[in-house]
N, C-alpha and C. Protein backbone atom coordinates (compact mmCIF):
# COMPACT_ATOMS: atom_id res chain seq x y z
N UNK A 1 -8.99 51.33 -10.69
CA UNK A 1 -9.74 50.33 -9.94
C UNK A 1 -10.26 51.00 -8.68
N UNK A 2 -11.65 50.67 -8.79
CA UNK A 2 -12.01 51.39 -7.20
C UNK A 2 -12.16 50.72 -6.03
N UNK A 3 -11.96 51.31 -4.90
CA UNK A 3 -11.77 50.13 -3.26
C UNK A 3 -12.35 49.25 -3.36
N UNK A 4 -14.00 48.86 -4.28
CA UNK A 4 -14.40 47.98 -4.41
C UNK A 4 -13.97 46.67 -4.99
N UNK A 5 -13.59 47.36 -6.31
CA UNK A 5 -12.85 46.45 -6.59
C UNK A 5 -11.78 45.41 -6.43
N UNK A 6 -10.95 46.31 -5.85
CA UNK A 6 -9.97 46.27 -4.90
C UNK A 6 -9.96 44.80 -3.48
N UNK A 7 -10.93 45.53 -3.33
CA UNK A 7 -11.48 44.75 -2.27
C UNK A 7 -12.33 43.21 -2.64
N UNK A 8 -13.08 43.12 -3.54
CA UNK A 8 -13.31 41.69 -4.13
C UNK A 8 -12.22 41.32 -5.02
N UNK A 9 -11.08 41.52 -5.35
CA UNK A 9 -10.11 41.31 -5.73
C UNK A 9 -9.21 40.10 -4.71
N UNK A 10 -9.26 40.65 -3.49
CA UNK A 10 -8.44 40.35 -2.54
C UNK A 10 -9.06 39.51 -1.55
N UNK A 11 -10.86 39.06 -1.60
CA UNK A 11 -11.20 38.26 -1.37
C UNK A 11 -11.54 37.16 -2.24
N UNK A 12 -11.47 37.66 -3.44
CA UNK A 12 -11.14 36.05 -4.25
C UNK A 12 -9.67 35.37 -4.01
N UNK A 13 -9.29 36.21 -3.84
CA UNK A 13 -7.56 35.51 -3.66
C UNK A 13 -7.34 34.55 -2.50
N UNK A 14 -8.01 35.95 -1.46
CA UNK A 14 -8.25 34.67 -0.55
C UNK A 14 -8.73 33.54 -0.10
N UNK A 15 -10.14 33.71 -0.61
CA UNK A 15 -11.04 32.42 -1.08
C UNK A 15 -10.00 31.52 -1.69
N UNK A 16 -9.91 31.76 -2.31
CA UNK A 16 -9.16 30.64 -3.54
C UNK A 16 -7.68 29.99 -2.64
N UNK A 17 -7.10 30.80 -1.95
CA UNK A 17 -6.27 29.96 -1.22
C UNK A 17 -6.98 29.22 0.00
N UNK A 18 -7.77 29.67 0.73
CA UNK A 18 -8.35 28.70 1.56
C UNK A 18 -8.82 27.60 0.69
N UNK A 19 -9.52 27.81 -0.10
CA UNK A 19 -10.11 26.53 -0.49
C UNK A 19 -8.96 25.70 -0.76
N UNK A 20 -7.94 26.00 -1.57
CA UNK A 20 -6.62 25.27 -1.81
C UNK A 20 -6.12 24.38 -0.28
N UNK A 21 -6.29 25.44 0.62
CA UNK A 21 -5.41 24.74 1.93
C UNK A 21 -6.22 23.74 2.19
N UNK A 22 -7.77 24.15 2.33
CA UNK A 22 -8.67 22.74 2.75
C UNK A 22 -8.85 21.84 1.74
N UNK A 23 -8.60 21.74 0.34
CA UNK A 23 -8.30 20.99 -0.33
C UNK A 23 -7.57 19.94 -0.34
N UNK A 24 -5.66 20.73 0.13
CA UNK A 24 -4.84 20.03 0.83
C UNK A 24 -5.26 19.25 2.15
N UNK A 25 -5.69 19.83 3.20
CA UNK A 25 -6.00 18.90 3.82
C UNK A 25 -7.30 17.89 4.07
N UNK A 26 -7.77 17.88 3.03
CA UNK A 26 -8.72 16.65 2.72
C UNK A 26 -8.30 15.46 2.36
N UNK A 27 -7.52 15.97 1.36
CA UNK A 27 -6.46 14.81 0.69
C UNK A 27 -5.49 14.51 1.51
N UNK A 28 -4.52 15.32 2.35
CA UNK A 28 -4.01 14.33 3.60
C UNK A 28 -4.85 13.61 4.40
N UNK A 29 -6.11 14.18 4.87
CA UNK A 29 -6.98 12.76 5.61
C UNK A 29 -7.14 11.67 4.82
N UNK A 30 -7.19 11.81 3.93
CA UNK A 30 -7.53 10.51 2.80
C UNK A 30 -6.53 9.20 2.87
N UNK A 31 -5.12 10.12 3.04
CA UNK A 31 -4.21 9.01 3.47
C UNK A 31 -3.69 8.95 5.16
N UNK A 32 -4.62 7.72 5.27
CA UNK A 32 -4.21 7.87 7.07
C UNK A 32 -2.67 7.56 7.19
N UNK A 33 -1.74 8.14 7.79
CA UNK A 33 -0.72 7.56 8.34
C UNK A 33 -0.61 6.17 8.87
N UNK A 34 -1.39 5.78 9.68
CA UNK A 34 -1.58 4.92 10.32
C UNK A 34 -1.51 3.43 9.19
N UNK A 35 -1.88 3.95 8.36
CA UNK A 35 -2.00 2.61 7.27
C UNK A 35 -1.23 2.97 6.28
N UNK A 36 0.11 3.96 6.11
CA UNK A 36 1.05 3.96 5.47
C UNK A 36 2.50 3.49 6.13
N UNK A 37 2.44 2.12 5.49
CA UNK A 37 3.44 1.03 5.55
C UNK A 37 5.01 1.13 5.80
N UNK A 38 5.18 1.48 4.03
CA UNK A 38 6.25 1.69 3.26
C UNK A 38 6.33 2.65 2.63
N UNK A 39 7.51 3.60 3.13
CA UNK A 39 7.76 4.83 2.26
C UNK A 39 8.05 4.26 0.73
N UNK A 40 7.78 4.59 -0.48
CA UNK A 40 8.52 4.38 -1.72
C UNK A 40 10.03 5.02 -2.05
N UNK A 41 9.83 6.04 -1.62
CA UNK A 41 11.69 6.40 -2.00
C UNK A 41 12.47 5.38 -1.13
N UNK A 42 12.28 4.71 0.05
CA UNK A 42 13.11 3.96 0.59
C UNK A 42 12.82 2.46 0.26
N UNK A 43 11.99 2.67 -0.70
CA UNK A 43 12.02 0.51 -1.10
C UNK A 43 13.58 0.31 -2.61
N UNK A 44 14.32 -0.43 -2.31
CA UNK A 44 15.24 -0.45 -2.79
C UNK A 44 14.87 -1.84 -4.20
N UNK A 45 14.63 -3.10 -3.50
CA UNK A 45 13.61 -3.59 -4.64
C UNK A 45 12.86 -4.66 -3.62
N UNK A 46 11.87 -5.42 -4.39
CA UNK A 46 11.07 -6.13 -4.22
C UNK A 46 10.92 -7.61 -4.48
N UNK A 47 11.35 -8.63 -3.69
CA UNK A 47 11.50 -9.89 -3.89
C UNK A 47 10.43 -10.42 -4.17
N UNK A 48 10.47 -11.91 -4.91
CA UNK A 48 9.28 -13.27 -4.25
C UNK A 48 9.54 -14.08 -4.23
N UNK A 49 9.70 -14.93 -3.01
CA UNK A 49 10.48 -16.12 -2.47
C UNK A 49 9.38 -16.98 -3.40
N UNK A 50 9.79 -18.09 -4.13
CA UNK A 50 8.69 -18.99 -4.87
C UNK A 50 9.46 -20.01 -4.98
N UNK A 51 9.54 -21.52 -4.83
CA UNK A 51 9.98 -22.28 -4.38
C UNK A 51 11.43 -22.74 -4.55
N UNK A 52 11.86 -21.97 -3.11
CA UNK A 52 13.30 -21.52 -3.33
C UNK A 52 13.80 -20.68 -3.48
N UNK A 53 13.35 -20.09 -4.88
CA UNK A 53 13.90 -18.98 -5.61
C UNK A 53 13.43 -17.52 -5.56
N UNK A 54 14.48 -16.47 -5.39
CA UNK A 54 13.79 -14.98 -5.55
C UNK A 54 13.59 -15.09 -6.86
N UNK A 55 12.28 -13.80 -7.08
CA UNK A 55 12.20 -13.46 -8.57
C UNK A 55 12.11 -11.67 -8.28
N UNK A 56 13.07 -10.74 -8.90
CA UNK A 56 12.40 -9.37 -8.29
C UNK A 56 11.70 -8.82 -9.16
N UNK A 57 10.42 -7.91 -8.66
CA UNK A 57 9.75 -7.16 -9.16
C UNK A 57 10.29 -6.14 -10.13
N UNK A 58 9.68 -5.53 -11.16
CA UNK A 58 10.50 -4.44 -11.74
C UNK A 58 9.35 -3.12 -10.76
N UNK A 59 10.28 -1.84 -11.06
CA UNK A 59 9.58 -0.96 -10.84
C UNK A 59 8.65 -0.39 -10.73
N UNK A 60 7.92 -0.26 -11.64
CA UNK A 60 6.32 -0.59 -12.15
C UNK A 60 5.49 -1.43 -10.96
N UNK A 61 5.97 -2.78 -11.05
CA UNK A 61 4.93 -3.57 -10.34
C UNK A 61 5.51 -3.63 -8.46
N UNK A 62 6.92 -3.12 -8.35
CA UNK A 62 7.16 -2.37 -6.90
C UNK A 62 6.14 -1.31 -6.44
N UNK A 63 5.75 -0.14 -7.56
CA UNK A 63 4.92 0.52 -7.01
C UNK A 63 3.61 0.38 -6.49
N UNK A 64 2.77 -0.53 -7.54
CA UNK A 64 1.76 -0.79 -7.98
C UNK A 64 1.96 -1.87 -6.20
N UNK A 65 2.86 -2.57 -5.56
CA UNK A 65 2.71 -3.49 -4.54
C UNK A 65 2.81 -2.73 -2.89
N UNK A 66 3.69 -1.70 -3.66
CA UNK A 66 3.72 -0.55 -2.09
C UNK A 66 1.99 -0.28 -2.39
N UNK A 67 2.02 0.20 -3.14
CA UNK A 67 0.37 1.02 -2.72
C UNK A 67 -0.58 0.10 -2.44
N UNK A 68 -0.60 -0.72 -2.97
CA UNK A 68 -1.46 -2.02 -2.41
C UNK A 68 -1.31 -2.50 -0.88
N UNK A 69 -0.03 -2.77 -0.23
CA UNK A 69 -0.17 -3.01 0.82
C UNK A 69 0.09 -1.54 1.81
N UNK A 70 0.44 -0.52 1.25
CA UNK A 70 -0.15 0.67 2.21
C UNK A 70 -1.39 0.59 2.36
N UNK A 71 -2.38 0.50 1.20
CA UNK A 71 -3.74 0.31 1.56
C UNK A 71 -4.25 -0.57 2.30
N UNK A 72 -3.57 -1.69 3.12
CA UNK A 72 -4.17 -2.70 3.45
C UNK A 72 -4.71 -2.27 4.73
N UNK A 73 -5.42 -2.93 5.70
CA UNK A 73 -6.28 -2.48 6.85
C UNK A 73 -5.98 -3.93 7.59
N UNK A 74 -6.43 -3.64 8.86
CA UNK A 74 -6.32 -4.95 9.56
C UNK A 74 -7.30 -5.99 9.47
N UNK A 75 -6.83 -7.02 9.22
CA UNK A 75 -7.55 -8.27 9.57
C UNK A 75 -8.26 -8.67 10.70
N UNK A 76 -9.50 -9.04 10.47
CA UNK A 76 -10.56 -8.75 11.38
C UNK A 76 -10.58 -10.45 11.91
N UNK A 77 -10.93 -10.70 12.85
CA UNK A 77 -10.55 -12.16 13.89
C UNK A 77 -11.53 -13.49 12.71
N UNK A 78 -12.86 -12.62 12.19
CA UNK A 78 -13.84 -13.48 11.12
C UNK A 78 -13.15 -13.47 10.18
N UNK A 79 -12.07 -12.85 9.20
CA UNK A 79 -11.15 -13.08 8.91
C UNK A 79 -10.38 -14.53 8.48
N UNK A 80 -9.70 -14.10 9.95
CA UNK A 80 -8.70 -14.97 10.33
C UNK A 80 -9.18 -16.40 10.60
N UNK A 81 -9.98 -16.63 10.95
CA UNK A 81 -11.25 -17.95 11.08
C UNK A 81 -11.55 -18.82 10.13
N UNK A 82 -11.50 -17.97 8.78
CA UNK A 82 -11.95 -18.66 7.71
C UNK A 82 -10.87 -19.44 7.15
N UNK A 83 -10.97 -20.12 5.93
CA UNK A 83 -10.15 -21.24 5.52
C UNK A 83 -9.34 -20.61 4.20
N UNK A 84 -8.27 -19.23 4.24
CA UNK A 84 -8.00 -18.87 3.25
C UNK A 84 -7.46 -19.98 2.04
N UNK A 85 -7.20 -19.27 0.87
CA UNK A 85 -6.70 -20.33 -0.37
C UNK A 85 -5.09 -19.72 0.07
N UNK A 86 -4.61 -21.37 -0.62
CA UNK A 86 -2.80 -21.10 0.12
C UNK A 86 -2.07 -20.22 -1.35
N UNK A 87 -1.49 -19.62 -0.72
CA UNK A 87 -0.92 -18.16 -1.71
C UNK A 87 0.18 -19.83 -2.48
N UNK A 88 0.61 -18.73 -3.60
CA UNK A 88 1.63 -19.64 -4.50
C UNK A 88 3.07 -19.48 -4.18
N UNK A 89 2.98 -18.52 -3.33
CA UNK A 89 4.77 -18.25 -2.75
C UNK A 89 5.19 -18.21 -1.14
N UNK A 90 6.03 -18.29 -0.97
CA UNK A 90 6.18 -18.59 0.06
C UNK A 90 6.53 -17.21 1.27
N UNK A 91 6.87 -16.12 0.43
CA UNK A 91 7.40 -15.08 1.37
C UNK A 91 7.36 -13.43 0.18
N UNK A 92 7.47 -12.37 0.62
CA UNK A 92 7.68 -11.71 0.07
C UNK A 92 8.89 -10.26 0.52
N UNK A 93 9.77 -10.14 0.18
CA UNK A 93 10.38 -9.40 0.63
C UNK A 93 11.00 -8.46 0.08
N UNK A 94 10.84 -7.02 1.05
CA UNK A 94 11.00 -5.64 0.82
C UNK A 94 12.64 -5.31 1.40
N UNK A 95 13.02 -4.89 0.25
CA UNK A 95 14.37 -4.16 1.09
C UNK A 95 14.57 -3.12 0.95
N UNK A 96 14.71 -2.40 2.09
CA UNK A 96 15.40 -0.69 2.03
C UNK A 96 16.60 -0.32 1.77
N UNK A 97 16.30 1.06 1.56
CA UNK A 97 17.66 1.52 0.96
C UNK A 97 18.59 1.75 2.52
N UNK A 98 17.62 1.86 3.70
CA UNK A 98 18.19 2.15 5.07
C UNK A 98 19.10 0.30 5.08
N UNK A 99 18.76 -0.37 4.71
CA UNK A 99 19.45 -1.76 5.21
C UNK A 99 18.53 -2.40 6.08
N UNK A 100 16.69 -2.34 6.07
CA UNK A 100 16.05 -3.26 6.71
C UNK A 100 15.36 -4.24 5.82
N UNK A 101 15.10 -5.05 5.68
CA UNK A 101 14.53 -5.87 4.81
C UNK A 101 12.71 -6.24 6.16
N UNK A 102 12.06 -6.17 5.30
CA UNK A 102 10.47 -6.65 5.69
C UNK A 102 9.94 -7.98 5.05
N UNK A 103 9.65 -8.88 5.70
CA UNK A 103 9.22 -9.88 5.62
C UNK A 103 7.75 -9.96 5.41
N UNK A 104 7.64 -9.91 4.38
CA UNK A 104 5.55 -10.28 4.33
C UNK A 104 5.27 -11.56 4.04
N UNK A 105 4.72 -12.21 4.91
CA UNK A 105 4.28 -14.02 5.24
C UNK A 105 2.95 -13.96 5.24
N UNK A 106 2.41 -14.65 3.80
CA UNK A 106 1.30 -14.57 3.56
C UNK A 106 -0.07 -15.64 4.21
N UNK A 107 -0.67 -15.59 4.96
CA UNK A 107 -1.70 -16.38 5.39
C UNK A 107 -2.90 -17.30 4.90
N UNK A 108 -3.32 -16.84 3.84
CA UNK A 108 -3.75 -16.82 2.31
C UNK A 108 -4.43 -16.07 1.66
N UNK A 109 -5.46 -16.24 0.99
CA UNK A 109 -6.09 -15.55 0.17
C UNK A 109 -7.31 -15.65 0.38
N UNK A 110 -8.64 -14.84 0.71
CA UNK A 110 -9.75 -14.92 0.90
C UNK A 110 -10.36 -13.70 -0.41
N UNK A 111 -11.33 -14.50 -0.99
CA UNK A 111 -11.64 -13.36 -2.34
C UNK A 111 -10.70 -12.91 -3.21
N UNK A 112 -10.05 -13.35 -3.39
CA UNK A 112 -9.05 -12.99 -4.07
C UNK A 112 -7.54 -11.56 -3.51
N UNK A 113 -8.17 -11.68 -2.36
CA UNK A 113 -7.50 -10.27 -1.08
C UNK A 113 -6.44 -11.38 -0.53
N UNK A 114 -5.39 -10.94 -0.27
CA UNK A 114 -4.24 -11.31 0.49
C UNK A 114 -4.49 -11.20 2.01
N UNK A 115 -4.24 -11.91 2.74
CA UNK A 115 -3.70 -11.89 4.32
C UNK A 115 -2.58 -12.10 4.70
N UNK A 116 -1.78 -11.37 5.07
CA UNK A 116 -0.34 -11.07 5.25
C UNK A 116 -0.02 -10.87 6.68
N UNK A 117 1.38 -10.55 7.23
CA UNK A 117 1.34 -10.61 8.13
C UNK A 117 3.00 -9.58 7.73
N UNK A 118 3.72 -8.50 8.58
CA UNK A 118 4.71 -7.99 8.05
C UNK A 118 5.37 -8.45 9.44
N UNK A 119 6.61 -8.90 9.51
CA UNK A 119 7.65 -9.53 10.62
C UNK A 119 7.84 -8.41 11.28
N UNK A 120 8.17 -7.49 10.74
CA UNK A 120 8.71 -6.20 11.43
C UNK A 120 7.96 -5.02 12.70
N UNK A 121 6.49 -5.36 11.89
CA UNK A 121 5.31 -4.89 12.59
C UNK A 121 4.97 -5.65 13.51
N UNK A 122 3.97 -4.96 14.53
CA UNK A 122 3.02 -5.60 15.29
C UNK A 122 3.12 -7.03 15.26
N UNK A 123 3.71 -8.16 16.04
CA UNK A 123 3.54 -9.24 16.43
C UNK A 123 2.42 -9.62 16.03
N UNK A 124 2.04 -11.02 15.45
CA UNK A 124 0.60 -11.40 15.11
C UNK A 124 -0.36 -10.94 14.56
N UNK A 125 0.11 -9.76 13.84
CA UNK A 125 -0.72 -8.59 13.74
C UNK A 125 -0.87 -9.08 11.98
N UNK A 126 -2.68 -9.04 11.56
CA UNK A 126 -2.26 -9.42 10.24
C UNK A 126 -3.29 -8.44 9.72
N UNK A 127 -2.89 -8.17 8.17
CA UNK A 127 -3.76 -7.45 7.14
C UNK A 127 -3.82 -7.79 6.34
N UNK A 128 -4.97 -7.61 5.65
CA UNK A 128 -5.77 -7.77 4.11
C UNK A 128 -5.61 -6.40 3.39
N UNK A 129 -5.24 -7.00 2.10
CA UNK A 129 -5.28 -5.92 0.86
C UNK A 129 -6.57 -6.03 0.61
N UNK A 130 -6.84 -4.87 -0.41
CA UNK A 130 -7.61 -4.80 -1.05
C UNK A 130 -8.13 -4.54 -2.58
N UNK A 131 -7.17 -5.05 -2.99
CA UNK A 131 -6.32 -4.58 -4.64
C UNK A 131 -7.69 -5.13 -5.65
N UNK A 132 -9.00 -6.42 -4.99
CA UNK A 132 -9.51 -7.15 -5.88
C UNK A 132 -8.70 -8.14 -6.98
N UNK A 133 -7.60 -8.82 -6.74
CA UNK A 133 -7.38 -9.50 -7.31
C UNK A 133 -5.80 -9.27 -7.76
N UNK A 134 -5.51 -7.37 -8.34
CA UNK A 134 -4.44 -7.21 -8.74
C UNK A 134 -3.02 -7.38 -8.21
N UNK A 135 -3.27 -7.83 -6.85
CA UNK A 135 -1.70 -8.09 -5.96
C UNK A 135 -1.57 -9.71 -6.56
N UNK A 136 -2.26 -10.04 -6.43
CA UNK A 136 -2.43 -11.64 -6.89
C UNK A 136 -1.77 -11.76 -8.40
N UNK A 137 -2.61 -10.85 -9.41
CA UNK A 137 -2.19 -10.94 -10.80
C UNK A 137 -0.64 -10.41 -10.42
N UNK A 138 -0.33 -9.58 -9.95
CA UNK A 138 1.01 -9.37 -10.65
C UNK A 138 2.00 -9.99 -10.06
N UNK A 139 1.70 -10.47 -8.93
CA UNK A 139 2.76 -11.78 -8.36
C UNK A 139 2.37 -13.39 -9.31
N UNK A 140 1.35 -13.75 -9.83
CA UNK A 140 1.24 -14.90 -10.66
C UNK A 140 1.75 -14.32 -11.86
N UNK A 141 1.89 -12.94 -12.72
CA UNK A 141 2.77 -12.72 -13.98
C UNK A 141 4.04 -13.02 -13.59
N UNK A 142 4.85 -12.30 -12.00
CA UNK A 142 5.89 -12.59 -12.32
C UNK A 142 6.63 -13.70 -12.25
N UNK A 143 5.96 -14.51 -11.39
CA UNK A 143 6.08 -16.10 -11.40
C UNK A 143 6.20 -16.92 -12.27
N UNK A 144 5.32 -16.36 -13.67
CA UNK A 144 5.10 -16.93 -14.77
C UNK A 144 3.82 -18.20 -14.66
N UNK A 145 2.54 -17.65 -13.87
CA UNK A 145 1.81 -18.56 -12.90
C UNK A 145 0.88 -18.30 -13.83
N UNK A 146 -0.03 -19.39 -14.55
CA UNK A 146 -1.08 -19.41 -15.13
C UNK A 146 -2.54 -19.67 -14.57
């Protein structure tokens, strides 16, 4: 192999790991901190207060509800103004494996998007999902809500 070679050898390598690192950090901007909620290794399970009664989530639809409300963003005051539809349950609750339980008190439903509010967080502080509908479906399956 001659120096040349040698030498574009060792700038593809390097190429190829930069691009990897800025790769990596594209995809960490993608997930802001700021709007990650709930760790998943520490959700232990997933309640739904529905009249009266818990019902818990299975695994599957725990995940499918962390990522949904990690994604959520804040609720904007036009929002909050409008006349949401009243959710079918009354509470939703997260428990950790640390021993905190999170309270999500739902405000209602605008478009089929949740307005929530988490006890633990920010005072008054409320957010909208953005699932299009699917936080909704899988809390009316497990309800058994037609």
């Amino acid at each position: 192999m001659t120096s040349q070679d040698a030498t574009k050898v060792v700038l593809g390598i390097a190429t190829a790991i930069v691009f990897f690192f800025l790769l990596h950090t594209l995809l960490s901007l993608g997930k802001n901190s700021e709007s990650t909620y709930f760790d998943y290794d520490d959700i232990k399970d997933i309640a739904i207060q529905y009249n009266g009664e818990f019902f818990l989530l299975d695994s599957e639809q725990q995940e499918d509800v962390i990522g949904i409300l990690n994604d959520a963003i804040p609720a904007t005051e036009e929002l909050l103004n409008t006349s949401p539809e009243t959710p079918e349950f009354e509470k939703v609750i997260i428990h950790s494996h640390k021993g905190i339980d999170y309270d999500i008190l739902p405000l209602g439903y605008v478009n089929n998007k949740l307005i929530f509010q988490v006890v633990r967080f920010k005072a008054q502080a409320y957010h909208i999902e953005d699932s299009g509908g699917e936080l909704r479906s899988i809390f009316r399956n497990r309800l058994n809500i037609h």
